[in-house]
Protein backbone atom coordinates (compact mmCIF):
# COMPACT_ATOMS: atom_id res chain seq x y z
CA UNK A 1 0.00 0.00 0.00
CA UNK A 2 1.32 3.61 -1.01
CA UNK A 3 1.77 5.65 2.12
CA UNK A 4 -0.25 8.89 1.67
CA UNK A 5 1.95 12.01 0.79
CA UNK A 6 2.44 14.16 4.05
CA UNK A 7 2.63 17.84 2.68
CA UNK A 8 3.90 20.61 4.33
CA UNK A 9 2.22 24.07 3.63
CA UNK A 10 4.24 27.30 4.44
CA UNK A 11 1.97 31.04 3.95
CA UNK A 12 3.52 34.50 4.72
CA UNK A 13 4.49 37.41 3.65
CA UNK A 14 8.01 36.83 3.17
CA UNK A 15 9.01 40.37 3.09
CA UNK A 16 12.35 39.44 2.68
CA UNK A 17 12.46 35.42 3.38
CA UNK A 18 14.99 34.97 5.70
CA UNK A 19 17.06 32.57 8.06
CA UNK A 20 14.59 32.25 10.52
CA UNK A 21 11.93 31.39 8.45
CA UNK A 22 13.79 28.25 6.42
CA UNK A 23 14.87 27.11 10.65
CA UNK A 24 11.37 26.86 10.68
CA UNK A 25 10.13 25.23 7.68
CA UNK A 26 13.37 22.65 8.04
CA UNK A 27 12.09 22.14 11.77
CA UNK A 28 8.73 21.18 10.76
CA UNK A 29 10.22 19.09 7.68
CA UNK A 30 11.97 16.89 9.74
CA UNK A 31 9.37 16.43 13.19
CA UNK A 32 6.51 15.75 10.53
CA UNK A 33 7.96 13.86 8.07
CA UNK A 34 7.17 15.77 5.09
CA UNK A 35 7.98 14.62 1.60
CA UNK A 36 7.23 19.09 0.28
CA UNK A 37 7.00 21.83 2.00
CA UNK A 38 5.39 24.78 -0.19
CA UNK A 39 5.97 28.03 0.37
CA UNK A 40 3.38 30.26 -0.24
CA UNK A 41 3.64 33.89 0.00
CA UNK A 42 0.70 35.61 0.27
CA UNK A 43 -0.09 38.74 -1.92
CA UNK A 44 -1.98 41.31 1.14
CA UNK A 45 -2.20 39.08 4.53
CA UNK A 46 -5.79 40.59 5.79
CA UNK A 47 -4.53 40.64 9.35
CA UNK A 48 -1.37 42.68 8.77
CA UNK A 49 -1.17 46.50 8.63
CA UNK A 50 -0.08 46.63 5.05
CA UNK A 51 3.73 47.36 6.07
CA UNK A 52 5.09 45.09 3.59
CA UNK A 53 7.57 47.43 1.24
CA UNK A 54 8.81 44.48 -1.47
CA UNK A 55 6.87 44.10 -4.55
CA UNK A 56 5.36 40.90 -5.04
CA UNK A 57 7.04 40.00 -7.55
CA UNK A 58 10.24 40.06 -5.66
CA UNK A 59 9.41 38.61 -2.45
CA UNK A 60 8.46 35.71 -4.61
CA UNK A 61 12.10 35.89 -6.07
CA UNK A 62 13.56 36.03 -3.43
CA UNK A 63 11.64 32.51 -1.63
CA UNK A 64 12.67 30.93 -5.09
CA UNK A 65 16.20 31.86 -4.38
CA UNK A 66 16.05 31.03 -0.66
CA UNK A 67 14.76 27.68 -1.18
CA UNK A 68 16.60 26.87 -4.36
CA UNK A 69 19.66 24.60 -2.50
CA UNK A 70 16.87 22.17 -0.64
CA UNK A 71 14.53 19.64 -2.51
CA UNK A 72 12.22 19.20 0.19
CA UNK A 73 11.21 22.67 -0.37
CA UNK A 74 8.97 24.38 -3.34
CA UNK A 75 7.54 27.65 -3.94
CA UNK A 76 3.69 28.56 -5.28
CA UNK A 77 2.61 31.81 -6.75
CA UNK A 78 -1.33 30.74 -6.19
CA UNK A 79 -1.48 33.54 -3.75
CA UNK A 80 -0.08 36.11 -5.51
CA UNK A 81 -2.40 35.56 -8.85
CA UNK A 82 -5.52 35.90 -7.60
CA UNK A 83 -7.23 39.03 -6.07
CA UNK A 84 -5.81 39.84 -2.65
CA UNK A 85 -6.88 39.08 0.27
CA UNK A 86 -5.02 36.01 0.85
CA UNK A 87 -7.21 33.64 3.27
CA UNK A 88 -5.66 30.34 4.01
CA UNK A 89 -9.03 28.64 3.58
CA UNK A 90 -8.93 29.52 0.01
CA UNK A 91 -5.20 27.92 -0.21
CA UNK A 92 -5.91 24.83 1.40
CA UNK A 93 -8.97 23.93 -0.51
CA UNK A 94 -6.60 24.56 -3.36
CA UNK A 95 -4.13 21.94 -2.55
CA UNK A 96 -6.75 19.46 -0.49
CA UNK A 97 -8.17 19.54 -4.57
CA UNK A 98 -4.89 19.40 -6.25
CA UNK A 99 -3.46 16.71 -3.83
CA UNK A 100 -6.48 14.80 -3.24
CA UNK A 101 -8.02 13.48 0.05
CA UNK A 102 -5.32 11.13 0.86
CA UNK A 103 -2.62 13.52 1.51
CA UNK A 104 -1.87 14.80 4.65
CA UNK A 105 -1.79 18.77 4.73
CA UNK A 106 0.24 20.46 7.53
CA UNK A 107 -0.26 24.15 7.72
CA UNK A 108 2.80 25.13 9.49
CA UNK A 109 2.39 28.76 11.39
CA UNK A 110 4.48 30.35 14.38
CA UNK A 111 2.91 31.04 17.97
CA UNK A 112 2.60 34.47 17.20
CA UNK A 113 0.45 33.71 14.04
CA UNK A 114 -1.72 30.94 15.81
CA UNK A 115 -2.35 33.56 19.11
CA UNK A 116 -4.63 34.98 16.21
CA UNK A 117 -6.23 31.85 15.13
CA UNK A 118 -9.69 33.43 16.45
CA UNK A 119 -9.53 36.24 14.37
CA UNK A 120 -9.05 34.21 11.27
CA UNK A 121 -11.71 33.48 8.31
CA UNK A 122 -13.30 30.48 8.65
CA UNK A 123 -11.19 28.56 10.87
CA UNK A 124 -13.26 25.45 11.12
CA UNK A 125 -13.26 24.72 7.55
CA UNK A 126 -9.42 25.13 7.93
CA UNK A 127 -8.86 22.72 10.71
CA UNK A 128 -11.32 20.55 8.45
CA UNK A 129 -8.47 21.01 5.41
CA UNK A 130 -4.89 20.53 7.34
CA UNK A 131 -3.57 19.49 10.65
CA UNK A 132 -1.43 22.43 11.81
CA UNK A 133 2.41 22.60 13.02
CA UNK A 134 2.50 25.59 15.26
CA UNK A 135 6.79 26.34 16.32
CA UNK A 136 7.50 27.89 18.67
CA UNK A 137 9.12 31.89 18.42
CA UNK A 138 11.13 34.33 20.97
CA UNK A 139 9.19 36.12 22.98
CA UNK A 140 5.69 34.14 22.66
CA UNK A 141 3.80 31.78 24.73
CA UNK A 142 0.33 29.58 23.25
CA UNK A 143 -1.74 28.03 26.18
CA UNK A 144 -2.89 25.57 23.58
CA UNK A 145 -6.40 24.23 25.72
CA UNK A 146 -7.41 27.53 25.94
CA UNK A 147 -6.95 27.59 22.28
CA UNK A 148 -9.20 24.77 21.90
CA UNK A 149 -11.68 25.97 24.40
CA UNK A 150 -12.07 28.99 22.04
CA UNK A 151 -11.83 26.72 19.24
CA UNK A 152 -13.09 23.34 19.56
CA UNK A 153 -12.82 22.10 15.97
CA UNK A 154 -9.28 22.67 16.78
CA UNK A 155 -9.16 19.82 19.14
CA UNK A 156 -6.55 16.93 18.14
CA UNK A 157 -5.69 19.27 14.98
CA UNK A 158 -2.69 21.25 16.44
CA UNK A 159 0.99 20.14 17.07
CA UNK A 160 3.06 22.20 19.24
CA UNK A 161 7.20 21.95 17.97
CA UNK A 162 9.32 23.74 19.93
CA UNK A 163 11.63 25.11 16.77
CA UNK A 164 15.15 26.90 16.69
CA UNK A 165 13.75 29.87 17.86
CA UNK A 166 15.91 32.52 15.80
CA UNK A 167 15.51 35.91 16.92
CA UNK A 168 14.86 37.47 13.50
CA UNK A 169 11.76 38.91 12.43
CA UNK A 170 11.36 41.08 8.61
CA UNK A 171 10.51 43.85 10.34
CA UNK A 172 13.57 43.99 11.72
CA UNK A 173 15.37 43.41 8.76
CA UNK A 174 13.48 45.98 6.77
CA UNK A 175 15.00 48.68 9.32
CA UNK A 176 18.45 47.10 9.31
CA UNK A 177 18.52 47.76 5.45
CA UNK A 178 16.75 50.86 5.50
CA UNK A 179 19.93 52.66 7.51
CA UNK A 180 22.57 50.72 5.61
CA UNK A 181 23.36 48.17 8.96
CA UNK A 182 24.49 44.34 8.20
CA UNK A 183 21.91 42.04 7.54
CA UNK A 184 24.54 39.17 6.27
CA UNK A 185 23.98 35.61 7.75
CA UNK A 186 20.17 37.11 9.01
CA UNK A 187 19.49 36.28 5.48
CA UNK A 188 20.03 33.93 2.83
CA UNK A 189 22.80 35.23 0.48
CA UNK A 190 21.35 35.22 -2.62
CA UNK A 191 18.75 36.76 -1.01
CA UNK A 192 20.82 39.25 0.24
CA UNK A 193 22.43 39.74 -3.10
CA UNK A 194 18.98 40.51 -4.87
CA UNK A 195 18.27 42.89 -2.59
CA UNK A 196 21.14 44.66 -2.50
CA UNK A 197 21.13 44.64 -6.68
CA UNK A 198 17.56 45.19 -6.47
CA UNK A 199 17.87 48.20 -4.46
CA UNK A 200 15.16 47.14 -1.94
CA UNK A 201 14.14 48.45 1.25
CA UNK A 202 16.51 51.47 0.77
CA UNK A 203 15.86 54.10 3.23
């Protein structure tokens, strides 16, 4: 009997990609067994303030380039060519059609991202569509019954990993390179190479 394809699914903004983010997704790779990991970087996420400041276009670039030297790991532009916003519902009946109902989907999120689970659009139908990795990140805590309480259809769906826990965060970046300060071996370097020929997040 074929063992069912165990599929890792990756959304963000990606704005840039960088070392912390590929800890994560290698992290999850390797605790869930995952054949792919797909990243998918979203074109507006509805819960963020609109900060981004890389065209789409480039921030998918730049994931191709970051995840160019693993196998396990893909990129997909579904996000990004249809009309913004990007709900992860939409995205994971996407690939629960494309891979069909024997796979197993992982969404893989951070703490930080699942603190909002509450908040998100239709939740239910996504812990319907995936199982979700939630890794742990500096700074944040998830009391995961009283996730469920607030959530039952959550119950049995979520996976706590306690990842690397890098202390980098875009944001942070995006200043760094906005007053000229180092930002080699935060990022991957041909990421770091685009940007810097690319002329991104200049101040």
């Amino acid at each position: 009997m074929t063992q069912a394809q165990r599929i890792g699914i990756y959304g963000g903004t990606f704005d840039p990609i960088h070392i912390g983010h590929l800890a994560i997704a290698e992290e999850a790779r390797v605790e869930l067994d995952l054949s792919l990991l797909i990243f998918v970087p979203a074109a507006r996420q509805p819960l963020k303030d609109g900060a981004q400041s890389a065209p789409p276009a480039d921030r998918l670039a730049m994931v191709r380039l970051a995840c160019a030297d693993n196998a396990a790991f893909t990129t997909d532009d579904l996000e990004l060519e249809r009309p913004p916003p990007s709900y992860t519902v939409d995205t994971l009946e996407i690939f629960r059609e494309r891979y069909g109902s024997q796979a197993e989907l992982w969404f893989i999120l951070g703490v930080d991202a699942a603190r909002e689970l509450p908040r998100w659009h239709r939740v239910e139908r996504i812990a319907e569509l995936a199982q979700l990795a939630v890794l742990g990140r500096p700074g944040y805590s998830l009391h995961l019954p009283s996730l469920e309480t607030a959530l039952p259809s959550l119950r049995g769906r979520v996976r706590l990993i306690d990842g690397p826990r890098l202390d980098i965060s875009s944001t942070e970046l995006r200043r760094r390179l906005a007053t000229g300060r180092p930002v080699r071996y935060q990022l991957p370097e041909p990421v770091r190479v685009y940007i810097q020929q690319r002329g991104l997040y200049a101040g």
